[in-house]
N, C-alpha and C. Protein backbone atom coordinates (compact mmCIF):
# COMPACT_ATOMS: atom_id res chain seq x y z
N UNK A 1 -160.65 -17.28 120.60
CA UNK A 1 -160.68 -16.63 119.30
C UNK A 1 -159.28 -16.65 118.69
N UNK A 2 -159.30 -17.17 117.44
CA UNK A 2 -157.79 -16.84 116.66
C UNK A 2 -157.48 -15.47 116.30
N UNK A 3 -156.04 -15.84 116.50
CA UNK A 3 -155.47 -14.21 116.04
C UNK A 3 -155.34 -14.10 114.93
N UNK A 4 -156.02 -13.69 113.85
CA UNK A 4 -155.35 -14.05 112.11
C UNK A 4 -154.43 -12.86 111.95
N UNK A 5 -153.89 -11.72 112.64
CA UNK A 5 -152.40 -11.27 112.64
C UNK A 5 -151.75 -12.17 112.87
N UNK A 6 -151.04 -12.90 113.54
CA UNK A 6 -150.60 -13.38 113.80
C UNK A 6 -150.36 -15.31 112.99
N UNK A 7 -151.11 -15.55 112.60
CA UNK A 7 -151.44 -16.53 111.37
C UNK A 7 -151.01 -15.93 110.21
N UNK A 8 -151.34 -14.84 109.83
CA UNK A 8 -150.93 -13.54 108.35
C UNK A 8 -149.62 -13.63 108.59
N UNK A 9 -149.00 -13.46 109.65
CA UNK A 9 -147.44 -12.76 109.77
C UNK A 9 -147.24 -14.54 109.95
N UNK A 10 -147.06 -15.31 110.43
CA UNK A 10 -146.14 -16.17 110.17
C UNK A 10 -146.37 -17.31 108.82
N UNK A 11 -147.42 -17.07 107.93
CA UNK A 11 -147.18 -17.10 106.64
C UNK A 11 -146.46 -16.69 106.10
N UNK A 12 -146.64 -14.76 106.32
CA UNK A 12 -145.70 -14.06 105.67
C UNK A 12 -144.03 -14.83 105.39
N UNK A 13 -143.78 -15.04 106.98
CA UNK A 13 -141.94 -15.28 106.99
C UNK A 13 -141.80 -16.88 106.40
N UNK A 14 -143.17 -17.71 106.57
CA UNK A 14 -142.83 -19.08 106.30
C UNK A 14 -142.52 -18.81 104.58
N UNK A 15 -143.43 -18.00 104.02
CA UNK A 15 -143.06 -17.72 102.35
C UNK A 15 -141.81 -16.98 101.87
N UNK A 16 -141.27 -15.93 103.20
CA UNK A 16 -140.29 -15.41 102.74
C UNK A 16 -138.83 -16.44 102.83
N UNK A 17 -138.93 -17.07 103.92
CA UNK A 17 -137.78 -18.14 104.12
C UNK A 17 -137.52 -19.10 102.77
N UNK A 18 -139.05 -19.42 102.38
CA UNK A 18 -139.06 -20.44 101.58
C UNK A 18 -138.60 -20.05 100.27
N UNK A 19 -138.38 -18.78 99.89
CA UNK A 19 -138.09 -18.23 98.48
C UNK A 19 -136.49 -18.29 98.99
N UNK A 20 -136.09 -17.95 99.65
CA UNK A 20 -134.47 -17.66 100.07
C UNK A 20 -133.90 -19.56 100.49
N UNK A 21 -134.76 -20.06 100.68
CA UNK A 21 -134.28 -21.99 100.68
C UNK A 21 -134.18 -22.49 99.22
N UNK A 22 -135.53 -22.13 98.71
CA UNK A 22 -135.41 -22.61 97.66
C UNK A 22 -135.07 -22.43 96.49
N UNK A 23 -134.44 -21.09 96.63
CA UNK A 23 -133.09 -20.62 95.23
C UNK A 23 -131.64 -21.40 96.03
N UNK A 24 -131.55 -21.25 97.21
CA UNK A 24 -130.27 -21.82 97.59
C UNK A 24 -130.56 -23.00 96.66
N UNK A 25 -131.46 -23.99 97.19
CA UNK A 25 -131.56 -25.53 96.54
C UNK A 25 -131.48 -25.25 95.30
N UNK A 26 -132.18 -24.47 94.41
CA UNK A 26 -131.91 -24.67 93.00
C UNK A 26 -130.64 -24.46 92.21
N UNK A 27 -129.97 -23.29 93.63
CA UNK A 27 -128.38 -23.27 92.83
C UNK A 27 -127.80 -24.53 92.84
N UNK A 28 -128.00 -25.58 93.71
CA UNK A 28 -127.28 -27.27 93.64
C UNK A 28 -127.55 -27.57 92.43
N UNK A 29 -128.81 -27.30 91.54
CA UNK A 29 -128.75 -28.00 90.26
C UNK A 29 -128.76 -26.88 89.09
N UNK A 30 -128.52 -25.76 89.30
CA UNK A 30 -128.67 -24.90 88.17
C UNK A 30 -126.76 -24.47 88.09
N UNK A 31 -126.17 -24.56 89.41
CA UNK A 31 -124.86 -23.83 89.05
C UNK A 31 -124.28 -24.95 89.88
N UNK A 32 -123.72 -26.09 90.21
CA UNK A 32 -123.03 -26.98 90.96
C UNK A 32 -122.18 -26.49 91.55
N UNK A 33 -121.25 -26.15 90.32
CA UNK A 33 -119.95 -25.48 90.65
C UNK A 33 -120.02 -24.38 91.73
N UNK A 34 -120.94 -23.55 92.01
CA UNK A 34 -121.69 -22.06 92.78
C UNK A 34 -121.22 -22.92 94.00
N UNK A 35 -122.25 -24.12 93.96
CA UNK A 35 -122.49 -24.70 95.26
C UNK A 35 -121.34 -25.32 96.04
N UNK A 36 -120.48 -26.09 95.20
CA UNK A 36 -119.54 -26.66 95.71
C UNK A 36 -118.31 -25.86 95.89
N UNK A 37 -118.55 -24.66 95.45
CA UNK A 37 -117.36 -23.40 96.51
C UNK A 37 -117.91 -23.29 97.49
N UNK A 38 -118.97 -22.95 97.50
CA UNK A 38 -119.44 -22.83 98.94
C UNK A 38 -119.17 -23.52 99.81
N UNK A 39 -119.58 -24.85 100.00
CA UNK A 39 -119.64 -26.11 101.22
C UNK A 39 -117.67 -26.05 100.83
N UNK A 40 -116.82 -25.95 100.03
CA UNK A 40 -115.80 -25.83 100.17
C UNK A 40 -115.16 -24.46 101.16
N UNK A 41 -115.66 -23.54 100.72
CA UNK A 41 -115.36 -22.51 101.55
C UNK A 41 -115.71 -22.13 103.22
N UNK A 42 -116.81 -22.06 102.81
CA UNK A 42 -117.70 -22.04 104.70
C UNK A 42 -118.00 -23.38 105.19
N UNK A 43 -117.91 -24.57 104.40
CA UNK A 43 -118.09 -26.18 105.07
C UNK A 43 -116.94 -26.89 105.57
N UNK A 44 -115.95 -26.22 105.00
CA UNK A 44 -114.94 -26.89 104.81
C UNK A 44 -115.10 -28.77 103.89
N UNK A 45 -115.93 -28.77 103.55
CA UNK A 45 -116.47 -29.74 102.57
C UNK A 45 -115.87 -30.17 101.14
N UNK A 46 -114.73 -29.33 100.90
CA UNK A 46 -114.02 -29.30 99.32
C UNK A 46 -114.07 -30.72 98.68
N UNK A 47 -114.07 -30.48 97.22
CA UNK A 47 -114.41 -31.98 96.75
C UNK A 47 -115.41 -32.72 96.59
N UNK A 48 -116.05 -32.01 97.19
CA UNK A 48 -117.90 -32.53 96.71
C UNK A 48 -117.73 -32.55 94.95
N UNK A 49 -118.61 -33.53 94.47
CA UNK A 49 -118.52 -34.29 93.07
C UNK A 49 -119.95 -33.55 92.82
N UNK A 50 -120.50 -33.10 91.54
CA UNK A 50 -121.57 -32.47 91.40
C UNK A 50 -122.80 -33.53 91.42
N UNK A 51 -122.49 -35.06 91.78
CA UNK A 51 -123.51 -35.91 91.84
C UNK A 51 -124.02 -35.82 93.10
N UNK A 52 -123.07 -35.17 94.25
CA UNK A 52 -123.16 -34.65 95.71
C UNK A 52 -124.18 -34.09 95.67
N UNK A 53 -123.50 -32.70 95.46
CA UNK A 53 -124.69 -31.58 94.96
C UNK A 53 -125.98 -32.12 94.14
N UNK A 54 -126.06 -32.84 93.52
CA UNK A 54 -127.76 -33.18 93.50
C UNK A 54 -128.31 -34.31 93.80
N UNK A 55 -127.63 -35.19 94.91
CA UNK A 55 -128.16 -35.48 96.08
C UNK A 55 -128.47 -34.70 97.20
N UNK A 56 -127.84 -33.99 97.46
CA UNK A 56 -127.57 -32.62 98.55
C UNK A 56 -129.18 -31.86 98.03
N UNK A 57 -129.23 -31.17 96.88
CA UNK A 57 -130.33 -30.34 96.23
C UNK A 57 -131.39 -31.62 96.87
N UNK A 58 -131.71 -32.74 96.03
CA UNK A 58 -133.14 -33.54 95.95
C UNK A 58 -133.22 -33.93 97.37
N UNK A 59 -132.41 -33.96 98.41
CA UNK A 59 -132.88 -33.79 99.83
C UNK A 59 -133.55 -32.61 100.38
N UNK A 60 -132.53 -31.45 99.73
CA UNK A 60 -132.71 -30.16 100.54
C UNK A 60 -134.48 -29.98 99.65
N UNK A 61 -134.54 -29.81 98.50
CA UNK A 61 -135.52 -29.56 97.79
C UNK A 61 -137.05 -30.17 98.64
N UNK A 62 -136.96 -31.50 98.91
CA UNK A 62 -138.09 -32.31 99.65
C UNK A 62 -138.41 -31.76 100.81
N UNK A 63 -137.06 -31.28 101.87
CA UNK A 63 -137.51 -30.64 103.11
C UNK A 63 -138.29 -29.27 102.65
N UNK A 64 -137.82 -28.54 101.94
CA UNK A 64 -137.94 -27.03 101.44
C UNK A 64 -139.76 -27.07 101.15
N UNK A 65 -140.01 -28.02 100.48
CA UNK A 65 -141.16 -28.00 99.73
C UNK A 65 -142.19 -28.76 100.89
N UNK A 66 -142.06 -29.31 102.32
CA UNK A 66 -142.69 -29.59 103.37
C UNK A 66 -142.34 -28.38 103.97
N UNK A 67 -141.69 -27.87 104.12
CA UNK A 67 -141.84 -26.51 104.97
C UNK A 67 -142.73 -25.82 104.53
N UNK A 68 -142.52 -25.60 103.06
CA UNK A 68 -143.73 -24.58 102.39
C UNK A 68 -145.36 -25.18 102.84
N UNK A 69 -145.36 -26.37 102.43
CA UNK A 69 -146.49 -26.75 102.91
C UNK A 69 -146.80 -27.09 104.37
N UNK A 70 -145.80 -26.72 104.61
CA UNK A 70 -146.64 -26.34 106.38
C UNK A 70 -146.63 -28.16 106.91
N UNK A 71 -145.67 -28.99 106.54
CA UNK A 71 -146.35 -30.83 106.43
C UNK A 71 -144.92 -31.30 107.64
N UNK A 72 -145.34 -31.85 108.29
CA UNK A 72 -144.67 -32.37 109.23
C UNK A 72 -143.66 -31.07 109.95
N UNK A 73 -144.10 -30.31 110.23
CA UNK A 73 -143.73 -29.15 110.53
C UNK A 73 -142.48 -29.37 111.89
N UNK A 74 -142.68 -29.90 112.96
CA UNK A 74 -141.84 -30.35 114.12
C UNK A 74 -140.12 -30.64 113.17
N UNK A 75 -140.26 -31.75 112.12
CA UNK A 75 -139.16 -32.09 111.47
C UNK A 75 -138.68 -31.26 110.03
N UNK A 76 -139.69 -30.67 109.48
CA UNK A 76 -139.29 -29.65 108.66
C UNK A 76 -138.73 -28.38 108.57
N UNK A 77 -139.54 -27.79 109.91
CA UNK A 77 -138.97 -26.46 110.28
C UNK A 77 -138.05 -26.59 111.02
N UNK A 78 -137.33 -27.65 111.92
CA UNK A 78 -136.23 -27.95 112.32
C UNK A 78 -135.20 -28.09 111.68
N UNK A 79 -135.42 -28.72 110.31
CA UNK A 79 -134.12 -28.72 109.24
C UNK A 79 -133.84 -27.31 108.84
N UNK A 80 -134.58 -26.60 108.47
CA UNK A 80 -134.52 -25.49 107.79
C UNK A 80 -133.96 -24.75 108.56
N UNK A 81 -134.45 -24.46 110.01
CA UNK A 81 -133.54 -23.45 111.35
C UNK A 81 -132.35 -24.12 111.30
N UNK A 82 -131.76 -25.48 111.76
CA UNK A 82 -130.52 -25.91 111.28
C UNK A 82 -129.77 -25.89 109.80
N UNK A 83 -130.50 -25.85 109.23
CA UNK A 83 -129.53 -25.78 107.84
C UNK A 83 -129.27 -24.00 107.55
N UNK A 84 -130.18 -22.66 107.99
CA UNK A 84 -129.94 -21.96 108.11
C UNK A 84 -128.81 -21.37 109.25
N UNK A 85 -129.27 -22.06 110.02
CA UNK A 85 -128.43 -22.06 111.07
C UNK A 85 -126.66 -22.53 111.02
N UNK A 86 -126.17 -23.72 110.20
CA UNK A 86 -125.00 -23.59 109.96
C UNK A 86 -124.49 -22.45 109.03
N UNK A 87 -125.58 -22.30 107.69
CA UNK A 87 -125.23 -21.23 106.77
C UNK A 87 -124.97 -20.12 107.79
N UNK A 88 -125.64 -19.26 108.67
CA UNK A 88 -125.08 -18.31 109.44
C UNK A 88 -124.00 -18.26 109.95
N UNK A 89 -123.79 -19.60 111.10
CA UNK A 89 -122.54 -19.11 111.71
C UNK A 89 -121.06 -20.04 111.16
N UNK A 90 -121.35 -20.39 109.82
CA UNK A 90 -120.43 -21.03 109.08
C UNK A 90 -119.93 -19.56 108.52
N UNK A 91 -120.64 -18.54 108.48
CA UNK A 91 -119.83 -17.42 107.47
C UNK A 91 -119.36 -16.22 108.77
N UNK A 92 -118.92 -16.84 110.02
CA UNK A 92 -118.98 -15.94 110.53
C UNK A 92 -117.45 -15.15 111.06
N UNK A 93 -116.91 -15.63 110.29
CA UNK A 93 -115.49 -14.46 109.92
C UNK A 93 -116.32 -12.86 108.88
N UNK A 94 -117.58 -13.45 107.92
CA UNK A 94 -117.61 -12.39 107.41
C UNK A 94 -117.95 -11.41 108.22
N UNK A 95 -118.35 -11.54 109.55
CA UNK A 95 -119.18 -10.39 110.59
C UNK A 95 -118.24 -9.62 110.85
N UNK A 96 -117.05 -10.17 110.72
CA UNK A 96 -115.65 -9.10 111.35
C UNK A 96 -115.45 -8.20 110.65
N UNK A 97 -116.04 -8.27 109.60
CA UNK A 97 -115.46 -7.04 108.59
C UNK A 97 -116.78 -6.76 108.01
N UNK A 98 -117.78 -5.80 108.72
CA UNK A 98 -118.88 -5.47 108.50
C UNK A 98 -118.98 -4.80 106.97
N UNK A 99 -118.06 -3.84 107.49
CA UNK A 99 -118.27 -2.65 105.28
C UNK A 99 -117.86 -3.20 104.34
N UNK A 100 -116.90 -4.78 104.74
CA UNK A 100 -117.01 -5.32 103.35
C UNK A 100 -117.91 -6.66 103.29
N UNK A 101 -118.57 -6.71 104.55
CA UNK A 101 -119.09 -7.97 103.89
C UNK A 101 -120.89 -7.61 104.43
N UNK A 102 -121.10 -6.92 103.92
CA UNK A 102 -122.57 -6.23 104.55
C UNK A 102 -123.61 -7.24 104.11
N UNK A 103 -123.52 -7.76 103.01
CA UNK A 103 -125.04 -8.18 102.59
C UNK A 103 -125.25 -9.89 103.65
N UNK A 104 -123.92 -9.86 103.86
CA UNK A 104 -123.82 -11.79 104.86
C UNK A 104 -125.09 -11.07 106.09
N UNK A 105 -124.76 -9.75 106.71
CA UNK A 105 -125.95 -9.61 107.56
C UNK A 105 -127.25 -9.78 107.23
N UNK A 106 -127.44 -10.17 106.10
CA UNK A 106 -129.44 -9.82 106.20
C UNK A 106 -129.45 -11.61 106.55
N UNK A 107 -128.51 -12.39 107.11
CA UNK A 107 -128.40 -13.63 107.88
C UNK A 107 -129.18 -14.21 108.74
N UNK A 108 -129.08 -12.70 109.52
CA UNK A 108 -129.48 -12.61 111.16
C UNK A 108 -130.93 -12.56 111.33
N UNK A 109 -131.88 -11.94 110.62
CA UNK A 109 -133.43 -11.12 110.26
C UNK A 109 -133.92 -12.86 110.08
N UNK A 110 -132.87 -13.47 109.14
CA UNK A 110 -133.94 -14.66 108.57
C UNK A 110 -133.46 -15.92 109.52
N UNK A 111 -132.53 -15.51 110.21
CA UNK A 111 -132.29 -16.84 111.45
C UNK A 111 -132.84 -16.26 112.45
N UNK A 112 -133.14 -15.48 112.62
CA UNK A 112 -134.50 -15.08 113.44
C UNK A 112 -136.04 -14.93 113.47
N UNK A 113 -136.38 -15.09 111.91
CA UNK A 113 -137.38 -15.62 111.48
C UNK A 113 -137.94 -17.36 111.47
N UNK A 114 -136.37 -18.13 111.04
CA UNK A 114 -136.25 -19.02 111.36
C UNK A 114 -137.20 -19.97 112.74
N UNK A 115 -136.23 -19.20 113.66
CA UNK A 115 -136.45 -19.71 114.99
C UNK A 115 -137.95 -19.39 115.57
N UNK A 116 -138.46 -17.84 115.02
CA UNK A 116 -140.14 -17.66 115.21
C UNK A 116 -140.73 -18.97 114.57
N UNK A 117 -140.20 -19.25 113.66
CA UNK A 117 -141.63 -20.10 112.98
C UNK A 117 -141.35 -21.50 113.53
N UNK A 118 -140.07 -21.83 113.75
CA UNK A 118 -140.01 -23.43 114.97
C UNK A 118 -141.02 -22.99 115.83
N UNK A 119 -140.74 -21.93 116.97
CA UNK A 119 -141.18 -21.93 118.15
C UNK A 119 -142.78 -21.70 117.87
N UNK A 120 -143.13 -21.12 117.03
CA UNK A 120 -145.03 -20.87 117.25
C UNK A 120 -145.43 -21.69 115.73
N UNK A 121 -144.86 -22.97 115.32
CA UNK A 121 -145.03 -23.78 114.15
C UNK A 121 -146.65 -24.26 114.62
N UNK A 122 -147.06 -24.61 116.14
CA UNK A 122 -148.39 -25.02 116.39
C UNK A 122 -149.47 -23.48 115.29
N UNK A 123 -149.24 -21.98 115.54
CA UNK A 123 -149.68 -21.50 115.10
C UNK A 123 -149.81 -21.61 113.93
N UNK A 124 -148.88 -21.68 112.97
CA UNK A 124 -148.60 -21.22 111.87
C UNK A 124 -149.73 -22.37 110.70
N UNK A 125 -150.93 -21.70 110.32
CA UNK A 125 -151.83 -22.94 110.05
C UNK A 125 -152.23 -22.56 108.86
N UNK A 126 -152.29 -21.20 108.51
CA UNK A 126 -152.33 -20.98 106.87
C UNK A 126 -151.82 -21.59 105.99
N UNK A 127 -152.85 -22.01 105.32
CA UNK A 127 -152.51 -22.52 103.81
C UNK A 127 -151.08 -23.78 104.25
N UNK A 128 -151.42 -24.41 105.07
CA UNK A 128 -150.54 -25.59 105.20
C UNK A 128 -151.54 -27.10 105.34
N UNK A 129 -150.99 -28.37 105.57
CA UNK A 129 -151.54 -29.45 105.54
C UNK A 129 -151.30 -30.13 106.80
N UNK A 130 -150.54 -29.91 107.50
CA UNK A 130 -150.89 -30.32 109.09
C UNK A 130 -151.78 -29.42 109.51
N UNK A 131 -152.79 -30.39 110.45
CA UNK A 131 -153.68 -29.47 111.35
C UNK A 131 -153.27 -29.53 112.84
């Protein structure tokens, strides 16, 4: 018998991840400049050209939008735990200074959400296109 708790809840986080991926991606083409402090700052990446950034976006965007759909899941949800996964511990001077840098923690909740939905991705069958 299926558990549909358990199907419910890892929809839930696959939709919540996917709203927090896919404003990141849209800042590559809505604010460049946003983006390319960033990968300058926590990438050490400086100098990215904003044609970067939307090559960077129309990659990230394609994985983002197979995650949502649940579509090659083994290689999709793997990018996404890694690409979350550098964003985490790329900012991780901000952890040293917790009261001023509080909001970098809500990091941890979604790289741990992350890693649920790699590890039980066989579950996760709602409203996706792999069976």
């Amino acid at each position: 018998m299926e558990n549909k708790n358990l199907k419910v809840a890892l929809l839930a986080l696959r939709l919540g991840v996917f709203i927090v991926m896919f404003m990141w991606t849209l800042d590559k083409f809505i604010n460049p400049a946003h983006s390319m402090a960033v990968w300058g700052k926590f990438y050490f990446l400086g100098g990215m050209s904003e044609t970067i950034m939307y090559i960077a976006g129309g990659a990230q965007m394609i994985v983002v939008l197979m995650f949502l759909a649940g579509f090659a899941k083994r290689f999709s949800y793997a990018v996404i735990l890694l690409l979350h996964s550098v964003s985490t511990f790329s900012a991780f001077a901000k952890y040293l200074e917790p009261w001023s840098n509080l909001l970098f923690f809500a990091a941890w909740p979604m790289l741990a959400a992350c890693l649920a939905l790699f590890l039980l991705r066989d579950e996760d069958t709602l409203f996706n296109v792999s069976k």
